[in-house]
N, C-alpha and C. Protein backbone atom coordinates (compact mmCIF):
# COMPACT_ATOMS: atom_id res chain seq x y z
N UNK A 1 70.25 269.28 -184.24
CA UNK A 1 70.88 269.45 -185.54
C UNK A 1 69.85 269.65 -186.64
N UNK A 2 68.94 269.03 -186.41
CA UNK A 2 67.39 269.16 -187.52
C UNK A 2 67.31 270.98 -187.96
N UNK A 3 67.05 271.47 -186.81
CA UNK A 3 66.53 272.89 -187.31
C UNK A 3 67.66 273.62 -187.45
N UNK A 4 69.12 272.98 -187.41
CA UNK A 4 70.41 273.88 -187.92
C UNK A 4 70.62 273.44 -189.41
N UNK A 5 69.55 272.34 -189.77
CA UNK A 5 69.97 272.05 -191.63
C UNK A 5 70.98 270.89 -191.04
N UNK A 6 71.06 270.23 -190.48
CA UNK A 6 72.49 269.25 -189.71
C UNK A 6 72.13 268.05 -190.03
N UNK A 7 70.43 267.15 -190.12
CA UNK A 7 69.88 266.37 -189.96
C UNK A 7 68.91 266.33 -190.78
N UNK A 8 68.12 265.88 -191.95
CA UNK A 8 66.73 266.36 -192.15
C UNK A 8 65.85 265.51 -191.29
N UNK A 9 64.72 266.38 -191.00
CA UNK A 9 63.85 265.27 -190.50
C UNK A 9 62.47 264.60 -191.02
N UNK A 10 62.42 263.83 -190.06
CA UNK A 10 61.36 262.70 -190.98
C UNK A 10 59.77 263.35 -191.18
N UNK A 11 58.77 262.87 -191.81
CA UNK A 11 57.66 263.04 -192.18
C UNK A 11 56.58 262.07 -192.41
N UNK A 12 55.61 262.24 -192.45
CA UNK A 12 54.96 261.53 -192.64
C UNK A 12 54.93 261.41 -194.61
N UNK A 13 55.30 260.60 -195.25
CA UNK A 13 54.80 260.59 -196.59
C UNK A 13 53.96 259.89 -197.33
N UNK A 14 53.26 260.83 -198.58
CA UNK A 14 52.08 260.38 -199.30
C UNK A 14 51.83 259.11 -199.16
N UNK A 15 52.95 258.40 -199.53
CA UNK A 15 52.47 256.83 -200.40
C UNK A 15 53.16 256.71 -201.83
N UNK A 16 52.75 258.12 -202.25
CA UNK A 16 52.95 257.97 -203.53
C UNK A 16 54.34 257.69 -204.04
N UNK A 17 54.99 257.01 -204.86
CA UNK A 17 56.70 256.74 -205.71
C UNK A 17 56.44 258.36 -206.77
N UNK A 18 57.36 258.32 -206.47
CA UNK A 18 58.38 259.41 -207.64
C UNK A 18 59.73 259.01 -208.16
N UNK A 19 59.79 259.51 -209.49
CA UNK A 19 61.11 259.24 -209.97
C UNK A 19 61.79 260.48 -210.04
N UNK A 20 63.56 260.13 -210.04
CA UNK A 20 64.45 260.61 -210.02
C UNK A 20 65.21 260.30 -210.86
N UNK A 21 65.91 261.02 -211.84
CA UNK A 21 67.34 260.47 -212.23
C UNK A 21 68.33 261.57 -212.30
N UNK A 22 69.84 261.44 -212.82
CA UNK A 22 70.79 262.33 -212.54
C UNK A 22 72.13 261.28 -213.78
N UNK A 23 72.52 262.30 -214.04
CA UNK A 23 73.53 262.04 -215.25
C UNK A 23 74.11 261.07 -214.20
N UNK A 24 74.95 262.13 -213.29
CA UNK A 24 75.59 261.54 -211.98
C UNK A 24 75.85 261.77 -210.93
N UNK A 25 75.53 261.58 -209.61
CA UNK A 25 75.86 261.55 -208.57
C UNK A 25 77.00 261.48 -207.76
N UNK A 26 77.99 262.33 -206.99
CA UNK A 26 79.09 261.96 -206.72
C UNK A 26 79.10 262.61 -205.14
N UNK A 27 79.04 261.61 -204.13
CA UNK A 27 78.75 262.02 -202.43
C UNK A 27 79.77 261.42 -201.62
N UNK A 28 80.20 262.19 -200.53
CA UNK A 28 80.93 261.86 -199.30
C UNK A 28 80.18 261.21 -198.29
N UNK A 29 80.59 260.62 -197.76
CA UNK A 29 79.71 259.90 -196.05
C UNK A 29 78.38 259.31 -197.02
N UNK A 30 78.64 258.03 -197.17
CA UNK A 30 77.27 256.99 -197.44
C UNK A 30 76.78 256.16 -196.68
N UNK A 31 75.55 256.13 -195.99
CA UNK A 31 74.90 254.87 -195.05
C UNK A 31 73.89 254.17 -196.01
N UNK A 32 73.95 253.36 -195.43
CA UNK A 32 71.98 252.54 -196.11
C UNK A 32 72.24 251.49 -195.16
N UNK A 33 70.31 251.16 -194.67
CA UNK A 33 69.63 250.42 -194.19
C UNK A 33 68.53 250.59 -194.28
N UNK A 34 67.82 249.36 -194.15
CA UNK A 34 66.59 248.60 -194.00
C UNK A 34 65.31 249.49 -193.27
N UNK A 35 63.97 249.74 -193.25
CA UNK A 35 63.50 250.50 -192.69
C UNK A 35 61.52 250.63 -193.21
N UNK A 36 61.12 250.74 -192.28
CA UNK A 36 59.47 250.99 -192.87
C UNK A 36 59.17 252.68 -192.53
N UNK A 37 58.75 252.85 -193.81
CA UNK A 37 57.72 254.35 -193.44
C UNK A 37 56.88 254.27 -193.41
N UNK A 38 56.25 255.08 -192.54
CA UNK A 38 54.74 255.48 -192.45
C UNK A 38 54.05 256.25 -193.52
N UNK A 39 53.11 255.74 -193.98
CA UNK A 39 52.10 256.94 -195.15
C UNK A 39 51.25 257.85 -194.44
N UNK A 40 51.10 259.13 -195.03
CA UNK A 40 50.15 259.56 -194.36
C UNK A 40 47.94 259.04 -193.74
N UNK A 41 47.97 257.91 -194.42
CA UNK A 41 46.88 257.08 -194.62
C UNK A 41 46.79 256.14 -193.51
N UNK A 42 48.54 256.03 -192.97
CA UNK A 42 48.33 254.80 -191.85
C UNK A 42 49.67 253.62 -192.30
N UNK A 43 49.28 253.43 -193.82
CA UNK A 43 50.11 252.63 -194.88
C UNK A 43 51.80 252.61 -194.25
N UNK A 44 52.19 251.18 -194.14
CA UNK A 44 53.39 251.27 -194.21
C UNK A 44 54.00 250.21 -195.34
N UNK A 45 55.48 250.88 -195.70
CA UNK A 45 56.15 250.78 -197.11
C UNK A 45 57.44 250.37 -196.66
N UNK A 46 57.98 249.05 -197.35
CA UNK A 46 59.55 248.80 -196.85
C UNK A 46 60.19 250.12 -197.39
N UNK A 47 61.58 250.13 -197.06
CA UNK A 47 62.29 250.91 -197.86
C UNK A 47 63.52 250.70 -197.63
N UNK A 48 64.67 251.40 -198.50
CA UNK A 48 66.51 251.35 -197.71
C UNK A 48 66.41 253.08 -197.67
N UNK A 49 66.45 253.39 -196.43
CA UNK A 49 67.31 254.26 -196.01
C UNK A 49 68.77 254.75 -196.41
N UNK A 50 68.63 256.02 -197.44
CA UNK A 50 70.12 256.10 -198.31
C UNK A 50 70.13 257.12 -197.49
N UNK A 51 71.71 257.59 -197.28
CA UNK A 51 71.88 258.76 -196.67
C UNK A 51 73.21 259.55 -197.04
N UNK A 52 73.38 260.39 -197.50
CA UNK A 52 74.53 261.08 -198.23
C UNK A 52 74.70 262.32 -197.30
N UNK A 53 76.01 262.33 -197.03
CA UNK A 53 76.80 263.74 -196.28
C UNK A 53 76.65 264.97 -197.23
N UNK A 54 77.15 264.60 -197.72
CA UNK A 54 77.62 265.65 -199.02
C UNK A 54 77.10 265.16 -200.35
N UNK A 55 76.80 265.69 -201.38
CA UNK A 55 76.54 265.08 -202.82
C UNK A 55 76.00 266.36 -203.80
N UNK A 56 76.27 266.02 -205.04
CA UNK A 56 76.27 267.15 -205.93
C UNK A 56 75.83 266.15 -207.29
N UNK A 57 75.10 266.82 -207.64
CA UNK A 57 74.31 265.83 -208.72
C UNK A 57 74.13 266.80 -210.43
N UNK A 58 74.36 266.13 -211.69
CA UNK A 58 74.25 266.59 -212.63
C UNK A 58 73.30 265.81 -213.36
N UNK A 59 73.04 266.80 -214.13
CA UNK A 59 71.40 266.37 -214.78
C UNK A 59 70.41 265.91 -214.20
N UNK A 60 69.89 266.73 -212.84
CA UNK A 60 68.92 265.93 -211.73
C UNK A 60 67.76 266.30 -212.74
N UNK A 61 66.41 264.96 -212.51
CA UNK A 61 65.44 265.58 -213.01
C UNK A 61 64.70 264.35 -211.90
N UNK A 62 63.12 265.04 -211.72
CA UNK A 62 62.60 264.31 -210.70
C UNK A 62 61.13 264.71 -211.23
N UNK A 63 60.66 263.55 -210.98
CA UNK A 63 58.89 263.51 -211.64
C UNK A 63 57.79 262.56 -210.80
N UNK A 64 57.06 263.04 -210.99
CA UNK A 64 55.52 262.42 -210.50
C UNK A 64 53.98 262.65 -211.61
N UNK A 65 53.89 261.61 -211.39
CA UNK A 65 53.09 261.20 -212.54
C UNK A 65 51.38 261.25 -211.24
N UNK A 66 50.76 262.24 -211.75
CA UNK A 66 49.45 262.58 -210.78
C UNK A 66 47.90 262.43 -211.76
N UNK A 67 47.09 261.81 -211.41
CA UNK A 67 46.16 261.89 -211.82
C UNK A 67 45.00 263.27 -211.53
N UNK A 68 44.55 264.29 -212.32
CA UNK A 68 43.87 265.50 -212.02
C UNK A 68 42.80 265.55 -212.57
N UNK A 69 41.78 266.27 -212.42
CA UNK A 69 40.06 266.57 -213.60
C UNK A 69 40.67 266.40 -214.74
N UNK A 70 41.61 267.44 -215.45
CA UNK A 70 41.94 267.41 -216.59
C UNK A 70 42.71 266.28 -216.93
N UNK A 71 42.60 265.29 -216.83
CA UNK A 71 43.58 264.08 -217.02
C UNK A 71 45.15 263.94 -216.24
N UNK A 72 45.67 262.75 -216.54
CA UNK A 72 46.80 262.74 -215.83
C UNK A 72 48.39 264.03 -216.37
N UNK A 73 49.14 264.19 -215.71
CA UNK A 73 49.55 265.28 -215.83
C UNK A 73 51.50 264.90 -214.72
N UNK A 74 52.42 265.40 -215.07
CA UNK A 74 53.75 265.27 -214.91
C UNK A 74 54.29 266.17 -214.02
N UNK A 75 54.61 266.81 -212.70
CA UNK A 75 55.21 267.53 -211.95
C UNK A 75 56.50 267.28 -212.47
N UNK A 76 57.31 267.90 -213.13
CA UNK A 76 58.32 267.85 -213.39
C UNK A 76 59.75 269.34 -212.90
N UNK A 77 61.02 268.78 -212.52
CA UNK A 77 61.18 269.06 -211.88
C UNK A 77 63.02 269.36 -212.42
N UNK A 78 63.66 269.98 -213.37
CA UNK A 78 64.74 269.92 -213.92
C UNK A 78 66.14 270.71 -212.96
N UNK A 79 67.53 270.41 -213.01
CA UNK A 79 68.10 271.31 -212.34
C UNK A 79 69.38 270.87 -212.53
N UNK A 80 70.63 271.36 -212.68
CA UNK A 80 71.80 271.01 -212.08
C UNK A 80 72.54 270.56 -213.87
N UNK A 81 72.22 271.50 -214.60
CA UNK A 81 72.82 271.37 -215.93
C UNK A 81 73.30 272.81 -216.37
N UNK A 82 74.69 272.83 -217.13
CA UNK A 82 75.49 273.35 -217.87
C UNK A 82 76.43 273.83 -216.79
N UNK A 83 77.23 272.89 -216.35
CA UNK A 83 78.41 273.32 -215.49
C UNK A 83 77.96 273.55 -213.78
N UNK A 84 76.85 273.29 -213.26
CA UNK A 84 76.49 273.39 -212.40
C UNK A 84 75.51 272.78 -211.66
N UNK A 85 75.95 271.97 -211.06
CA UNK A 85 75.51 270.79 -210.46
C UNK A 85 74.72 271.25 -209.35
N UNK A 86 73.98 270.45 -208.76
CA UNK A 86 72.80 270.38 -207.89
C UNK A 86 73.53 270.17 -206.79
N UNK A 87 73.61 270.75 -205.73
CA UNK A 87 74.32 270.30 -204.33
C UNK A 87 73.41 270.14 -203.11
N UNK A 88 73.72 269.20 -201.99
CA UNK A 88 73.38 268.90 -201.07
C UNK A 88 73.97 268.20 -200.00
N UNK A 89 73.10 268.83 -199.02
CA UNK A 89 73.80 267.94 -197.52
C UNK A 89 73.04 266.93 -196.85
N UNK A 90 73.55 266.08 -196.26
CA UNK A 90 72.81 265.45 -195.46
C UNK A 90 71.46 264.94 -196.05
N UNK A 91 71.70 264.45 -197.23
CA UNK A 91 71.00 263.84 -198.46
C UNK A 91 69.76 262.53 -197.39
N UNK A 92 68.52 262.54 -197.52
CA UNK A 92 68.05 261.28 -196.76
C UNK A 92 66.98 261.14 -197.73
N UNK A 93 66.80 259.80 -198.51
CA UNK A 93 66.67 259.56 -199.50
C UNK A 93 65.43 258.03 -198.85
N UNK A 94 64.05 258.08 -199.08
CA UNK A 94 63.21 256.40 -198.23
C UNK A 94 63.05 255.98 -199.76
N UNK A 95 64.35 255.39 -200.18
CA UNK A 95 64.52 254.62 -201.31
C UNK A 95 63.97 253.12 -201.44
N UNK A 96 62.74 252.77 -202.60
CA UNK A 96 62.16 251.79 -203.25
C UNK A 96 63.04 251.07 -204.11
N UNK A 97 63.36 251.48 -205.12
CA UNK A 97 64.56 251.00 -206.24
C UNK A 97 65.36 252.30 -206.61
N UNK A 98 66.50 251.30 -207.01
CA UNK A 98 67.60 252.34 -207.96
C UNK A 98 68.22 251.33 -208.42
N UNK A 99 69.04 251.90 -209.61
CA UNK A 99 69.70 251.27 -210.66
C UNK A 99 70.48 252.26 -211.17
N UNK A 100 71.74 252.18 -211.69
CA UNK A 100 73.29 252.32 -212.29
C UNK A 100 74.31 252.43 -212.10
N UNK A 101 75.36 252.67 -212.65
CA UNK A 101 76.95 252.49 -212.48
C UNK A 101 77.09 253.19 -210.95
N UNK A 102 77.51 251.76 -210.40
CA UNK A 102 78.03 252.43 -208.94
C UNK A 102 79.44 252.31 -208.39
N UNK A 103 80.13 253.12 -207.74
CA UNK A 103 81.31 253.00 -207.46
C UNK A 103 81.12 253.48 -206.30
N UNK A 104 81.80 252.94 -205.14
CA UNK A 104 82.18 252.98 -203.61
C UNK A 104 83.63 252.81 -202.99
N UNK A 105 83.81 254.03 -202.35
CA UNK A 105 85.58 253.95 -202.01
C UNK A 105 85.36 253.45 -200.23
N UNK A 106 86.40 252.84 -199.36
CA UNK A 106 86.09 252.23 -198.16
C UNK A 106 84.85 251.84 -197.85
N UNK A 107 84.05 250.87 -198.58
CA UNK A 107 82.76 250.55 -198.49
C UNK A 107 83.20 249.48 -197.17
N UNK A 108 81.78 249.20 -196.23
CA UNK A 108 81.91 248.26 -195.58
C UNK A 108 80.40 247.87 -195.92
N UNK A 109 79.86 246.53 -195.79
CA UNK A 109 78.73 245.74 -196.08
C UNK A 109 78.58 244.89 -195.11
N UNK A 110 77.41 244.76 -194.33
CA UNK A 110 77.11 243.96 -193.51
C UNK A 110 77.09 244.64 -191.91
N UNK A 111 77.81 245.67 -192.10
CA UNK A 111 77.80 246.55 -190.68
C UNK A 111 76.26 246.92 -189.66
N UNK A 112 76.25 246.62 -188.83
CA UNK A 112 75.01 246.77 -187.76
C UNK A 112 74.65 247.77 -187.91
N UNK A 113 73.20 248.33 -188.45
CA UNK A 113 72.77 249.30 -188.91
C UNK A 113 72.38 250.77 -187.50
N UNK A 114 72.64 250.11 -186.39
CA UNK A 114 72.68 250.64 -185.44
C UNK A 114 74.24 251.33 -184.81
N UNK A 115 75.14 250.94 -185.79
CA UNK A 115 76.74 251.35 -185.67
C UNK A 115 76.90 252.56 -186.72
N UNK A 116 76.26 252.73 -187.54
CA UNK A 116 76.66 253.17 -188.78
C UNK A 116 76.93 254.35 -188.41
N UNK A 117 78.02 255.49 -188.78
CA UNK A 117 78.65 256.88 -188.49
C UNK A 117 79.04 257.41 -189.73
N UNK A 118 79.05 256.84 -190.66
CA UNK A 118 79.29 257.61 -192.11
C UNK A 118 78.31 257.73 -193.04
N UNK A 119 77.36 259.03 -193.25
CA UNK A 119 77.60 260.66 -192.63
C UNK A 119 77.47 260.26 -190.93
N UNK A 120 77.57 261.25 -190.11
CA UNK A 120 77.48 260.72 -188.70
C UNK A 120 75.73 261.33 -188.60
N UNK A 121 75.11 260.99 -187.44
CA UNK A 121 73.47 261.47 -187.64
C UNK A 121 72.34 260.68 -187.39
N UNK A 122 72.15 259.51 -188.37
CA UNK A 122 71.41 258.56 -188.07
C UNK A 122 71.98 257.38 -188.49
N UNK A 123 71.38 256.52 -188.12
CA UNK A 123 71.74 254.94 -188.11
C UNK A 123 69.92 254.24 -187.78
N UNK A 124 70.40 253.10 -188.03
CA UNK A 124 69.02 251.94 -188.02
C UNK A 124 69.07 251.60 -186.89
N UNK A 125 68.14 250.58 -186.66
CA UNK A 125 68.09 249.66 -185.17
C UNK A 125 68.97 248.80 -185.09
N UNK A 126 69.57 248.13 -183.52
CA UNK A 126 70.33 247.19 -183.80
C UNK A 126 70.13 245.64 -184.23
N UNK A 127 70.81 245.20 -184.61
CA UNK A 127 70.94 243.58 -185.60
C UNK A 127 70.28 243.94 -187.23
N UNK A 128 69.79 244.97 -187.59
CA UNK A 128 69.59 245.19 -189.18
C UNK A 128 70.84 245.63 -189.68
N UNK A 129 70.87 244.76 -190.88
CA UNK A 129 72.09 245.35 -191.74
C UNK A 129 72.12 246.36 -192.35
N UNK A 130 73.10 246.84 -192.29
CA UNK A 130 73.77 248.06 -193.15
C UNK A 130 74.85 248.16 -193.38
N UNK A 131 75.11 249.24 -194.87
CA UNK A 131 76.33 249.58 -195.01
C UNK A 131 76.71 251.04 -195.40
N UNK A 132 77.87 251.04 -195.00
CA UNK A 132 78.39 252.51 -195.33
C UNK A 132 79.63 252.68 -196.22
N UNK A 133 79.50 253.60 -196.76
CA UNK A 133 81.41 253.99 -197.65
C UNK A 133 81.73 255.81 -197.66
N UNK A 134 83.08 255.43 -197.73
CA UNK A 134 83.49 256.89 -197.42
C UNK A 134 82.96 258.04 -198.38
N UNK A 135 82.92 257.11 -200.06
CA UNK A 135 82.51 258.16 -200.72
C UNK A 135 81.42 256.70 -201.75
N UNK A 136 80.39 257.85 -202.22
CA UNK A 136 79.86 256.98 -203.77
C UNK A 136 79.64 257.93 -205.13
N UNK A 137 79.67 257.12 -205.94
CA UNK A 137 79.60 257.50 -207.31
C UNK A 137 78.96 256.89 -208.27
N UNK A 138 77.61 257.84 -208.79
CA UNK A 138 76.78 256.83 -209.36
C UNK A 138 76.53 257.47 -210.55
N UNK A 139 76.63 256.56 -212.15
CA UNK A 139 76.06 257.39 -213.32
C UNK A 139 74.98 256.38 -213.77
N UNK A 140 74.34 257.54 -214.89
CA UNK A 140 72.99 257.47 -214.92
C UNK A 140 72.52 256.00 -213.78
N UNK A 141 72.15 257.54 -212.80
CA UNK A 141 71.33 256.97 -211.73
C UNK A 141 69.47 257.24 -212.33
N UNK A 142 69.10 256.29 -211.48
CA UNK A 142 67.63 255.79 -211.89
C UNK A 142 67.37 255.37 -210.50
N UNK A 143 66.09 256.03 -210.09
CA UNK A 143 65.76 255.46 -208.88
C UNK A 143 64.00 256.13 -208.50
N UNK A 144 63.51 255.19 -207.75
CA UNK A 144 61.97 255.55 -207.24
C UNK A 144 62.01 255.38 -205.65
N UNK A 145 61.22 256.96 -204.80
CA UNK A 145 61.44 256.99 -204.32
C UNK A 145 60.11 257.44 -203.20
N UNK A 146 60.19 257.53 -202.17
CA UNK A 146 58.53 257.97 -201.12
C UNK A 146 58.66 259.60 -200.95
N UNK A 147 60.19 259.52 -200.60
CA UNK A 147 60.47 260.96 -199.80
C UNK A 147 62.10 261.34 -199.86
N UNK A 148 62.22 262.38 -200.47
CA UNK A 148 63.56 262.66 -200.05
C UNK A 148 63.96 264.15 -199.34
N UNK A 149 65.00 264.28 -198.22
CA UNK A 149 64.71 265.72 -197.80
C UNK A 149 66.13 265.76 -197.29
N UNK A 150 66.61 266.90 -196.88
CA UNK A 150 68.17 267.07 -196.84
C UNK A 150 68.27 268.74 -196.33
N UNK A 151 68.93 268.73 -195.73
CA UNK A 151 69.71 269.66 -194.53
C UNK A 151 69.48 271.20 -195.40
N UNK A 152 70.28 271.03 -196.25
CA UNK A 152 70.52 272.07 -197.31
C UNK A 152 69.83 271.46 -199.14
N UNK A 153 69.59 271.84 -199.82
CA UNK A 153 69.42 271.76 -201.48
C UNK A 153 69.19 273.06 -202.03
N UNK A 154 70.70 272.49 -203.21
CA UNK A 154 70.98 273.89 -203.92
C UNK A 154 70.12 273.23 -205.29
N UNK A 155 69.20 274.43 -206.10
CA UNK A 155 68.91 273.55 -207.08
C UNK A 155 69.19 274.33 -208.26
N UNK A 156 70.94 274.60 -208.47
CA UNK A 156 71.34 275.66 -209.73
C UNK A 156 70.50 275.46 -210.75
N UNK A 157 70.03 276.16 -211.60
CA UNK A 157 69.27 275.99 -212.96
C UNK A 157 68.23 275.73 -212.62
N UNK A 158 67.37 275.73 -211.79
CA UNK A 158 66.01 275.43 -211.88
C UNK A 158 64.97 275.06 -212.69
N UNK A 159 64.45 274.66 -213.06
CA UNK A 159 63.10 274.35 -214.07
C UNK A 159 61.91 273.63 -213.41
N UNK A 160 60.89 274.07 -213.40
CA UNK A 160 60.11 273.55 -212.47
C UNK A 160 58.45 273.62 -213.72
N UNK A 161 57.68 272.63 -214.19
CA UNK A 161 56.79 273.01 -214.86
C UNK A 161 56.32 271.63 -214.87
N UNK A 162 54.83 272.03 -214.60
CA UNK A 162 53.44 270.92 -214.70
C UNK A 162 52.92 270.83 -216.08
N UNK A 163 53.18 269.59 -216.82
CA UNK A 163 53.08 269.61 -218.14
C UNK A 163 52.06 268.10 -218.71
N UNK A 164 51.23 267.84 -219.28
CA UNK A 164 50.19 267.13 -219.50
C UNK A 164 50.76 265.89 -219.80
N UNK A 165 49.70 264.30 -219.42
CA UNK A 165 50.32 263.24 -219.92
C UNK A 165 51.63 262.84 -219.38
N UNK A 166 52.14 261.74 -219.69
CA UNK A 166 53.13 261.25 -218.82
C UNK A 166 54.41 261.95 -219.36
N UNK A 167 55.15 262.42 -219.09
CA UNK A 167 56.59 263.10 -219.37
C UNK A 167 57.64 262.86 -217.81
N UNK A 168 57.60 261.39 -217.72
CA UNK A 168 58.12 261.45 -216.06
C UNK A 168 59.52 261.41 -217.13
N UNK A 169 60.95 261.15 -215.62
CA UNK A 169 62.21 261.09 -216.14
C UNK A 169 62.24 260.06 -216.85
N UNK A 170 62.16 258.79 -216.27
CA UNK A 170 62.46 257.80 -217.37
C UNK A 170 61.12 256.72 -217.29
């Protein structure tokens, strides 16, 4: 399923956190669990494993704050504004923190992270917790993250520009 866009697959990542935020988030098929990544250095990093089927995001903006010769400097990263939202599949998200308004329809909590089928794809090991819901809904989302990668990403509106000094999302 990986090389049909069905699955994303894993990587080795930097180390480095990046931020994300989004007016709002609104996804079908939600998992999360517990999980360590590997850095490319060796480094390993707790994390929750978010995983979205479906999701379409407004006002995405996503930043990294990099140190360069010329001083530190903002990868910044805009998309999914004036009527046209950011879409994606099979959303896999090696989430550090997040924060805001969340709403979950058939949520279950506490489910064996090795059971989990909503999106269907991956799941955790068994006896780690997890949970899943049929759908979520999140405004002003706020979140830092290692790696995120996904089947498909539409990124309507694009804006993409390396701009001096800190200008992350939030």
């Amino acid at each position: 399923m990986t090389g049909e866009g069905g699955v994303a697959a894993s990587f080795s990542v930097s180390g480095q956190r990046f931020k994300v935020s989004a007016d709002r988030l609104v996804g079908q098929g939600f998992a999360q669990y517990g999980d360590v990544v590997v850095t490319a250095d060796g480094g390993r990093r707790p994390v929750l494993m978010s995983m979205i089927g479906r999701a379409t995001l407004t006002g995405l903006c996503q930043s990294v704050l990099m140190p360069t010769p010329v001083g530190r400097v903002t990868f910044l990263l805009r998309a999914g504004r004036d009527g046209r939202p950011v879409e994606a599949t099979n959303l896999v998200i090696d989430l550090h923190q997040l924060s805001g308004d969340a709403a979950f329809d058939d949520i279950e909590i506490g489910r064996d992270a090795s059971t989990l089928d909503t999106p269907p794809g991956l799941a955790g090991r068994p006896g780690q917790v997890g949970q899943q819901a049929a759908t979520v809904r999140i405004s002003g989302l706020r979140q830092t993250a290692y790696a995120v990668n996904a089947g498909t990403f539409r990124l309507n509106g694009l804006r993409l520009s390396i701009e001096r000094g800190d200008r992350e999302c939030f």
